[in-house]
PDB file of N, CA and C in Angstrom:
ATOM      1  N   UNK A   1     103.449  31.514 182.579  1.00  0.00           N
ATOM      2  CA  UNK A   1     104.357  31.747 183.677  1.00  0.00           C
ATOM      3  C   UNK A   1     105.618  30.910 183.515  1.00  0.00           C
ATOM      4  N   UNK A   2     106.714  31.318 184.237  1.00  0.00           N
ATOM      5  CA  UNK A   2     108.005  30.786 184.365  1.00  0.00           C
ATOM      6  C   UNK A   2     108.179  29.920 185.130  1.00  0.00           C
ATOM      7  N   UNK A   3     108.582  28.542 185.454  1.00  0.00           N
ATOM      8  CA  UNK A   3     108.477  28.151 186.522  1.00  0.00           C
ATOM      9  C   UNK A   3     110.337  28.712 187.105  1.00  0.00           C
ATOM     10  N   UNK A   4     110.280  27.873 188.347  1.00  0.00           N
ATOM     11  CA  UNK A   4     111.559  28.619 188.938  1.00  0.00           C
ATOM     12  C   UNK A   4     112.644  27.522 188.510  1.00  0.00           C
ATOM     13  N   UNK A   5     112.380  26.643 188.323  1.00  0.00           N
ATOM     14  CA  UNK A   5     113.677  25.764 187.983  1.00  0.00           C
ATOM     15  C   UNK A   5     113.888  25.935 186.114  1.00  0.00           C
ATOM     16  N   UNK A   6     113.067  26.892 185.514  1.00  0.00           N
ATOM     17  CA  UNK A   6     113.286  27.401 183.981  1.00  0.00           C
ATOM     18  C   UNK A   6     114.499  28.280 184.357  1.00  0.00           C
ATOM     19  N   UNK A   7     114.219  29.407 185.090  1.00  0.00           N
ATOM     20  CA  UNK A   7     115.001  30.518 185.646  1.00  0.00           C
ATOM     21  C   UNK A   7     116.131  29.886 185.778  1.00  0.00           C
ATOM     22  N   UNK A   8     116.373  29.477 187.235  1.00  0.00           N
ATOM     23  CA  UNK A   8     117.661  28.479 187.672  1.00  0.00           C
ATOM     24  C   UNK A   8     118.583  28.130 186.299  1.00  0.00           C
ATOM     25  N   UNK A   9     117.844  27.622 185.234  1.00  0.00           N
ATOM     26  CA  UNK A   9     118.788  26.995 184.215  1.00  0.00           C
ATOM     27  C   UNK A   9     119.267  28.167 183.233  1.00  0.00           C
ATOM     28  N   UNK A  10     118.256  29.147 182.971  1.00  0.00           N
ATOM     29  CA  UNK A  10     118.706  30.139 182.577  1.00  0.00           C
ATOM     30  C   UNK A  10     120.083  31.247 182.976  1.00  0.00           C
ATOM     31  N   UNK A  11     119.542  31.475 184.267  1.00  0.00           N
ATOM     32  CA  UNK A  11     120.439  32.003 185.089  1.00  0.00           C
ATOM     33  C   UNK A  11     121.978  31.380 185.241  1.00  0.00           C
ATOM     34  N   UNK A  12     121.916  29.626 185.372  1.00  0.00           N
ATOM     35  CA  UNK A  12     123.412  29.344 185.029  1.00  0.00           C
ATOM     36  C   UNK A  12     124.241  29.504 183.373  1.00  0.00           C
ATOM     37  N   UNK A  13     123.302  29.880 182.268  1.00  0.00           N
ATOM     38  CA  UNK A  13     123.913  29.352 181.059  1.00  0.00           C
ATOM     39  C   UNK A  13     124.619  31.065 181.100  1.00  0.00           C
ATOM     40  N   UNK A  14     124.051  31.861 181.950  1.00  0.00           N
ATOM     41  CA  UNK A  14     124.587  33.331 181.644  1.00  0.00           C
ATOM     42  C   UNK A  14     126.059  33.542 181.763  1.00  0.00           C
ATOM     43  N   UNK A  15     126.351  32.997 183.032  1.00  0.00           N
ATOM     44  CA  UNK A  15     127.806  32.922 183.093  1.00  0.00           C
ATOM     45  C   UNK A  15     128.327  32.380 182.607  1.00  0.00           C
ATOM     46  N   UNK A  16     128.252  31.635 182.367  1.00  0.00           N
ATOM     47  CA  UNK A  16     128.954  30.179 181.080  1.00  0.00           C
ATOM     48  C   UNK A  16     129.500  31.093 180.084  1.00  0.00           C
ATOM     49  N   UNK A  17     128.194  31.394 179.653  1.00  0.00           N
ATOM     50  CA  UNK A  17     128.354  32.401 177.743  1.00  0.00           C
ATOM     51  C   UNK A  17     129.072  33.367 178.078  1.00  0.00           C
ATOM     52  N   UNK A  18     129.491  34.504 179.787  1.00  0.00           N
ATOM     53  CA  UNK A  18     130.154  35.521 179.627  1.00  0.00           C
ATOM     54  C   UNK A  18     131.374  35.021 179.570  1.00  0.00           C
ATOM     55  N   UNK A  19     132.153  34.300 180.495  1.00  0.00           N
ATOM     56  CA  UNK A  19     133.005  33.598 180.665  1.00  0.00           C
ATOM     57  C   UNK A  19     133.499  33.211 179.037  1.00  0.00           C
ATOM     58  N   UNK A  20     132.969  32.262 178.221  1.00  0.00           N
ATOM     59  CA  UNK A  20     133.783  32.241 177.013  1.00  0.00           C
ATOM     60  C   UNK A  20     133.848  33.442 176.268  1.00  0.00           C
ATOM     61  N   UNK A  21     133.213  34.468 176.042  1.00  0.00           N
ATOM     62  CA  UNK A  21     133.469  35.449 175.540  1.00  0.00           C
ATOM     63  C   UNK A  21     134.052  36.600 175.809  1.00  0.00           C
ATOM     64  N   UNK A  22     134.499  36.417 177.147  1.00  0.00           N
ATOM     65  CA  UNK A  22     135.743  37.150 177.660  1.00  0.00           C
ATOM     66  C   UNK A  22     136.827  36.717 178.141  1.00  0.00           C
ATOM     67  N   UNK A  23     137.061  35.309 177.476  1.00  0.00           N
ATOM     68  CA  UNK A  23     138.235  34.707 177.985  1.00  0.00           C
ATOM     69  C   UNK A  23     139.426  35.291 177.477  1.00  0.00           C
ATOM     70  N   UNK A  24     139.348  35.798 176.175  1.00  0.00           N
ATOM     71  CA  UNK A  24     140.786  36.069 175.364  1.00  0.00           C
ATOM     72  C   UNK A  24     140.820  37.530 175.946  1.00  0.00           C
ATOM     73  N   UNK A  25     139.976  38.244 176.750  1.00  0.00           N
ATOM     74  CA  UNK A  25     139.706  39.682 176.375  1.00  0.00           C
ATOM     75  C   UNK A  25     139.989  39.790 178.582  1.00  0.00           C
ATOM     76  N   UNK A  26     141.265  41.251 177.934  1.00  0.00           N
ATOM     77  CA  UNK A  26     141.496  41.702 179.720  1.00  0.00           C
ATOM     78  C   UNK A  26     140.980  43.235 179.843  1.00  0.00           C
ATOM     79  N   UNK A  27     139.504  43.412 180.253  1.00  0.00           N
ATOM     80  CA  UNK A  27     139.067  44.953 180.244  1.00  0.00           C
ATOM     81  C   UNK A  27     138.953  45.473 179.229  1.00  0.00           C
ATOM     82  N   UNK A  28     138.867  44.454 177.981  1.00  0.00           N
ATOM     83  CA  UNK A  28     138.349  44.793 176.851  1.00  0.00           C
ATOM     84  C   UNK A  28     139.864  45.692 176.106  1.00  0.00           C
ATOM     85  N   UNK A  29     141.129  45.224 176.270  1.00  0.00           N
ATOM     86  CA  UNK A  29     141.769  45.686 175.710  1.00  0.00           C
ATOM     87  C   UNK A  29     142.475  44.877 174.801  1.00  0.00           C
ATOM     88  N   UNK A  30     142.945  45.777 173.657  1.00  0.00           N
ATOM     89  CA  UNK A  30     143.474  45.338 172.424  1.00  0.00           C
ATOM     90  C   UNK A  30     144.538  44.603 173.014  1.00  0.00           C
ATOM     91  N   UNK A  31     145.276  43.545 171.813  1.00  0.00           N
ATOM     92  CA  UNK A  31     146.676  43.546 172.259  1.00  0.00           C
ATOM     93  C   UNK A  31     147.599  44.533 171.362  1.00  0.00           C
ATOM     94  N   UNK A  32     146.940  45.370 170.778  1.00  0.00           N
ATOM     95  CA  UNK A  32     147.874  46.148 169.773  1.00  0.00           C
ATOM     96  C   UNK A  32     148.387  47.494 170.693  1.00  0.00           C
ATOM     97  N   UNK A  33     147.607  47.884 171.745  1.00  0.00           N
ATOM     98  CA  UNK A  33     148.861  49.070 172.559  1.00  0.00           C
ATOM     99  C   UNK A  33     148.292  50.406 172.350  1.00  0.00           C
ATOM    100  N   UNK A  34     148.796  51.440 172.717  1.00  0.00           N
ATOM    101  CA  UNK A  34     148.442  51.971 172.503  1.00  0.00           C
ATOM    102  C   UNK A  34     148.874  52.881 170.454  1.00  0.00           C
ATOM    103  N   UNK A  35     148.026  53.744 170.000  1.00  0.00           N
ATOM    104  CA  UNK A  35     147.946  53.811 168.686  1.00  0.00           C
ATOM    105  C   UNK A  35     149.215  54.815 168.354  1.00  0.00           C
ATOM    106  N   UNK A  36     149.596  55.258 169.100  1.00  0.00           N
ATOM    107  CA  UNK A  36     150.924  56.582 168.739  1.00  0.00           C
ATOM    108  C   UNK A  36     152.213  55.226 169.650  1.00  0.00           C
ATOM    109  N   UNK A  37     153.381  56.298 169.398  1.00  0.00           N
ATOM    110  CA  UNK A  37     154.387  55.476 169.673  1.00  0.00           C
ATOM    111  C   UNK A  37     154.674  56.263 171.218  1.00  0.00           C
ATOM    112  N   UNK A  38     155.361  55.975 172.296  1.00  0.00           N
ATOM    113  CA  UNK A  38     155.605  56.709 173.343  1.00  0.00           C
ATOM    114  C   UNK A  38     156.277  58.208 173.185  1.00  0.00           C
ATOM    115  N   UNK A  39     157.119  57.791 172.051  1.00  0.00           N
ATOM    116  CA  UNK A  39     158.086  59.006 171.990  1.00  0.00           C
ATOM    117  C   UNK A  39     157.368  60.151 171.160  1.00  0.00           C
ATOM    118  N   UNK A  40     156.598  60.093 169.937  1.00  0.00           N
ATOM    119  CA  UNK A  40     155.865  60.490 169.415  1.00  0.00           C
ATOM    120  C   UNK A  40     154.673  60.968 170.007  1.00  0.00           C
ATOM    121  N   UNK A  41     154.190  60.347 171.283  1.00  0.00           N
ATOM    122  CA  UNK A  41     153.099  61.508 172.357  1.00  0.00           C
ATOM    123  C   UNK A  41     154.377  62.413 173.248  1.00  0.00           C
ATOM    124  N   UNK A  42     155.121  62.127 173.375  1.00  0.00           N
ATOM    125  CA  UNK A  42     155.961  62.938 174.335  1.00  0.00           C
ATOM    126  C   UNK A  42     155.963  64.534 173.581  1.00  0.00           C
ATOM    127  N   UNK A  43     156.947  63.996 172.358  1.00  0.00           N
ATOM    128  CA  UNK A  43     157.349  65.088 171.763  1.00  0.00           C
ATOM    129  C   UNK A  43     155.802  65.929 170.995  1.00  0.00           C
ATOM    130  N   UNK A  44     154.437  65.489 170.462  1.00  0.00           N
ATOM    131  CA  UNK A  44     153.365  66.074 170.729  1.00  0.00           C
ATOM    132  C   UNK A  44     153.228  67.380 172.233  1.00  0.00           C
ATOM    133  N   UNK A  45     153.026  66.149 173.460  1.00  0.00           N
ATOM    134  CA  UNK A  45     152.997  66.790 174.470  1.00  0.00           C
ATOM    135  C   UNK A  45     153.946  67.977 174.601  1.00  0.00           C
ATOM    136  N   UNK A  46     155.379  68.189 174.335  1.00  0.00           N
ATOM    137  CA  UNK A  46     155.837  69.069 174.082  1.00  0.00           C
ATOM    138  C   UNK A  46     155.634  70.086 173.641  1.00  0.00           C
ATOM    139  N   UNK A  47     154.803  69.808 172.084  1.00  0.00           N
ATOM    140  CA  UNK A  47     154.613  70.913 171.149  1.00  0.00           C
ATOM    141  C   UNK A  47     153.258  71.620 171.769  1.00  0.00           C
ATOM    142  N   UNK A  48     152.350  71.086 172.660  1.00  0.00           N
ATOM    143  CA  UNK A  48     150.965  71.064 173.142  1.00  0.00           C
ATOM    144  C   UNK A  48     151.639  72.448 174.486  1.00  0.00           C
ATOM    145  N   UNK A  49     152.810  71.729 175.224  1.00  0.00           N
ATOM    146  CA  UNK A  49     152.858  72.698 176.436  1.00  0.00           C
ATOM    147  C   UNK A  49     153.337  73.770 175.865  1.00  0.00           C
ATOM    148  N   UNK A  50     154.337  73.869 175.432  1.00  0.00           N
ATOM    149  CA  UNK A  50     155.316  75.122 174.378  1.00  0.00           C
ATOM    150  C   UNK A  50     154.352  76.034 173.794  1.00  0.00           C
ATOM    151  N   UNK A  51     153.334  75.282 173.249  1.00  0.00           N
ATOM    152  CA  UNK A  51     152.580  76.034 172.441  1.00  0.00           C
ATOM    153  C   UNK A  51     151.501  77.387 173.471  1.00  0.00           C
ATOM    154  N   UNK A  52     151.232  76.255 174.608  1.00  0.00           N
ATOM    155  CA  UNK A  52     150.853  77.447 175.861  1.00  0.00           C
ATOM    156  C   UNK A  52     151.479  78.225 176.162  1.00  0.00           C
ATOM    157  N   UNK A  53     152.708  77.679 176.633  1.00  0.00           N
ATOM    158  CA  UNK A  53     153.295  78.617 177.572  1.00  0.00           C
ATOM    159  C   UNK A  53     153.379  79.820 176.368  1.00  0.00           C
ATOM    160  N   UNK A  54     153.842  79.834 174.997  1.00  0.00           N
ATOM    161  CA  UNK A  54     154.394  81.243 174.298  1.00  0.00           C
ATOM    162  C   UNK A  54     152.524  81.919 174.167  1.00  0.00           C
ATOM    163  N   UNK A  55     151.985  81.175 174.424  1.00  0.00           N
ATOM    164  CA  UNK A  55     150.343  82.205 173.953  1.00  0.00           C
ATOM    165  C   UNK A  55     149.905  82.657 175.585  1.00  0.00           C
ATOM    166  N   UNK A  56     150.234  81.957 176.548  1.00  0.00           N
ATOM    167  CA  UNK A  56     150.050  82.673 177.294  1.00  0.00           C
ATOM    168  C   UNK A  56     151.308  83.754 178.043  1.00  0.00           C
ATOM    169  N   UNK A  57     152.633  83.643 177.727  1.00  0.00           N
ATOM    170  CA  UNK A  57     153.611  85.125 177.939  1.00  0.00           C
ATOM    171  C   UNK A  57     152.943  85.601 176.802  1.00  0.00           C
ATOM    172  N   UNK A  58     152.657  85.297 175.809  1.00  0.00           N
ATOM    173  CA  UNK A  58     152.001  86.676 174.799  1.00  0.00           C
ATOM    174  C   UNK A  58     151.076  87.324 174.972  1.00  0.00           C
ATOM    175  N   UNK A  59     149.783  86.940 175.633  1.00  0.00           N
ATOM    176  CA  UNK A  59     148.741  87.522 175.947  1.00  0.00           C
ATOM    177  C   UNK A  59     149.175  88.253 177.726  1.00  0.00           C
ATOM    178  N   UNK A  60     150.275  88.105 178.147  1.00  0.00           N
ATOM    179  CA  UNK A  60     150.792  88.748 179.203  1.00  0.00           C
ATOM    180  C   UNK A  60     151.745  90.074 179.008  1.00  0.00           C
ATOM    181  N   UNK A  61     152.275  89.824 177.779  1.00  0.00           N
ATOM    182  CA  UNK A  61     152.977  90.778 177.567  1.00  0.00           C
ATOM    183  C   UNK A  61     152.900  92.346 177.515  1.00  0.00           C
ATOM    184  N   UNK A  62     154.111  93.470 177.474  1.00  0.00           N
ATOM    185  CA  UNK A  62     153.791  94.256 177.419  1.00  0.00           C
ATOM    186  C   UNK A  62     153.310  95.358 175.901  1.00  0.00           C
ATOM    187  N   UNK A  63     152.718  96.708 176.184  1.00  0.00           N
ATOM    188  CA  UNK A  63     152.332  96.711 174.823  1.00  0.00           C
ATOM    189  C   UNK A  63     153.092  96.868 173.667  1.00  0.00           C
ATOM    190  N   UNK A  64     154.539  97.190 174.222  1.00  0.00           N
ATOM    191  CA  UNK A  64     155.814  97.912 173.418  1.00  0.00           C
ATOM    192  C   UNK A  64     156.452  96.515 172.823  1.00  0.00           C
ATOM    193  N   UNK A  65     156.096  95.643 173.699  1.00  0.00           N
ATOM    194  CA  UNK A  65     156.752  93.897 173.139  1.00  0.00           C
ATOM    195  C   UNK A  65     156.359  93.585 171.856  1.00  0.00           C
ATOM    196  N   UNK A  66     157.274  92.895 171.290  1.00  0.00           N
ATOM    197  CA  UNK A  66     156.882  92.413 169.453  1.00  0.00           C
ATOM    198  C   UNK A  66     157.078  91.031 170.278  1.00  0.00           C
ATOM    199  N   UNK A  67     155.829  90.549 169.347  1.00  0.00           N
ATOM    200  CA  UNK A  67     155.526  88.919 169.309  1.00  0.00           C
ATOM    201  C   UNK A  67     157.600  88.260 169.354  1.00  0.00           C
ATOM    202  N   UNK A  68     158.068  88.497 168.327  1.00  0.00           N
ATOM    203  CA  UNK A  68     159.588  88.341 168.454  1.00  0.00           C
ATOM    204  C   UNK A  68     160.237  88.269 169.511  1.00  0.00           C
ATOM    205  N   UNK A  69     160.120  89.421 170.436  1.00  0.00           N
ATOM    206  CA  UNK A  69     160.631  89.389 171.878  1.00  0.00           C
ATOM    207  C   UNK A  69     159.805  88.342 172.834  1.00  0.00           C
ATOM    208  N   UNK A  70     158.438  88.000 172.323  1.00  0.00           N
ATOM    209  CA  UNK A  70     157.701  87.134 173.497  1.00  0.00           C
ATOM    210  C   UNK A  70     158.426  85.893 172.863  1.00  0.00           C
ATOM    211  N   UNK A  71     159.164  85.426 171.753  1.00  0.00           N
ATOM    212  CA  UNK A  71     159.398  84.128 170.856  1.00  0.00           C
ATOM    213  C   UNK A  71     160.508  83.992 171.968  1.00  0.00           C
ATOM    214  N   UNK A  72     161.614  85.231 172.099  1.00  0.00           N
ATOM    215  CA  UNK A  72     162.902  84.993 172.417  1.00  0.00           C
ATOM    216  C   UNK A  72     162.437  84.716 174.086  1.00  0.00           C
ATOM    217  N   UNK A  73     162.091  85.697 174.727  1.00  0.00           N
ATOM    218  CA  UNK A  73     161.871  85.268 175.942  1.00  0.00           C
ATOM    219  C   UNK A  73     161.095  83.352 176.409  1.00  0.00           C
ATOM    220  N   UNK A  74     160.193  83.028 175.393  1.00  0.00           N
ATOM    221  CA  UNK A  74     160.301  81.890 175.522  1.00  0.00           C
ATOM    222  C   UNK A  74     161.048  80.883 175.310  1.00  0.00           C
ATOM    223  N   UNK A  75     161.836  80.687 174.528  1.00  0.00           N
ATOM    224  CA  UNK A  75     163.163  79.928 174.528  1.00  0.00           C
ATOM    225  C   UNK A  75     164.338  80.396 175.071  1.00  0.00           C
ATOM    226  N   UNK A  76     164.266  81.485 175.639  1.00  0.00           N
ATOM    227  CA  UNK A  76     165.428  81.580 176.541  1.00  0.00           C
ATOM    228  C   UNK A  76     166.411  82.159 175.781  1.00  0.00           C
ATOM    229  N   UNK A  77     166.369  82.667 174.681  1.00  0.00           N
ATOM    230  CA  UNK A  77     167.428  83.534 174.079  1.00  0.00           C
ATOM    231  C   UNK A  77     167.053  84.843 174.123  1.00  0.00           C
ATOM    232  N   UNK A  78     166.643  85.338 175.007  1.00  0.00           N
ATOM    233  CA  UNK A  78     166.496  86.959 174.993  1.00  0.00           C
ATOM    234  C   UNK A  78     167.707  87.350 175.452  1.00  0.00           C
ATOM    235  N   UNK A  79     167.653  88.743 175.578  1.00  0.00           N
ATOM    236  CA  UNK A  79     168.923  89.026 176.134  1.00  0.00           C
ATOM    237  C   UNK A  79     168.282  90.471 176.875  1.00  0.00           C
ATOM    238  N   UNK A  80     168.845  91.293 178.059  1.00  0.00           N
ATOM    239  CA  UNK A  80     168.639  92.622 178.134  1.00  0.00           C
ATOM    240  C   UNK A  80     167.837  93.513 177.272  1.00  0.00           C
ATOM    241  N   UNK A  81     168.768  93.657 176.294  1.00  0.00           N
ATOM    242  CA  UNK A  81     168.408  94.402 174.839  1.00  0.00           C
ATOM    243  C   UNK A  81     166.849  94.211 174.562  1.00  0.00           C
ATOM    244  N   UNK A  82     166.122  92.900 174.210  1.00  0.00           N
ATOM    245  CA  UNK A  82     164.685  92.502 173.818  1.00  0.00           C
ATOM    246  C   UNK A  82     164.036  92.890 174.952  1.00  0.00           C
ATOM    247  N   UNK A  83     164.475  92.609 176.799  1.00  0.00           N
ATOM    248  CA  UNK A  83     163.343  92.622 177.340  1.00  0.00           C
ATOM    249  C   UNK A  83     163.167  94.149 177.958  1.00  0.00           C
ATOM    250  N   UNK A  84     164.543  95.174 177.478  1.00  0.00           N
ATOM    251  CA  UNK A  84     163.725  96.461 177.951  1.00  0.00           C
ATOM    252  C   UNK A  84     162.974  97.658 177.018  1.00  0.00           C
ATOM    253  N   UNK A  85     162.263  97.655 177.560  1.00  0.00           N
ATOM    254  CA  UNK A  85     161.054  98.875 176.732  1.00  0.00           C
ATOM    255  C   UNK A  85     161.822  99.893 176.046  1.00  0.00           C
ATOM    256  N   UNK A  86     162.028 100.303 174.696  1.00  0.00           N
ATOM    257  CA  UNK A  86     162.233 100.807 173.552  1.00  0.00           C
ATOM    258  C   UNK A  86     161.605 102.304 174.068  1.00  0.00           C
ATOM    259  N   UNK A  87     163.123 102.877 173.929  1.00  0.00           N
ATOM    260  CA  UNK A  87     162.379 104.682 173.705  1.00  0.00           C
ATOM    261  C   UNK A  87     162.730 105.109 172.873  1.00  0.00           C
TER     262      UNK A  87
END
């Protein structure tokens, strides 16, 4: 058996030992940052939304539309001409 004043001494050395081993450490984070650069997730994030938005006007589109006309309508250079239906 344990007696209770074994415990007691045990029980204080716990905090002790967490305490030095998380002294240098805030939530367990690096000091190196994050691994991409800010501008370099932005412009990602960019290519990530862009990349939706043209797959989803494409899968919206109509059936007479060429992928081409869904390109232009997503950047904004369409004109009349691309967005009316071809007879």
């Amino acid at each position: 058996m344990v007696r209770l004043g074994n415990v007691m001494k045990q029980g204080d050395k716990q905090p002790l030992a967490a305490e030095a081993m998380a002294k240098d450490q805030v939530l367990h984070q690096t000091k190196k940052g994050a691994p991409k650069s800010p501008i370099s997730m932005m412009l990602c994030g960019f290519a990530v939304i862009g990349g939706l938005a043209y797959f989803t006007l494409y899968s919206h589109k109509k059936p007479e539309a060429t992928a081409l006309d869904v390109a232009k309508v997503a950047t904004g250079t369409a004109s009349t001409a691309n967005t009316r239906p071809q007879k």
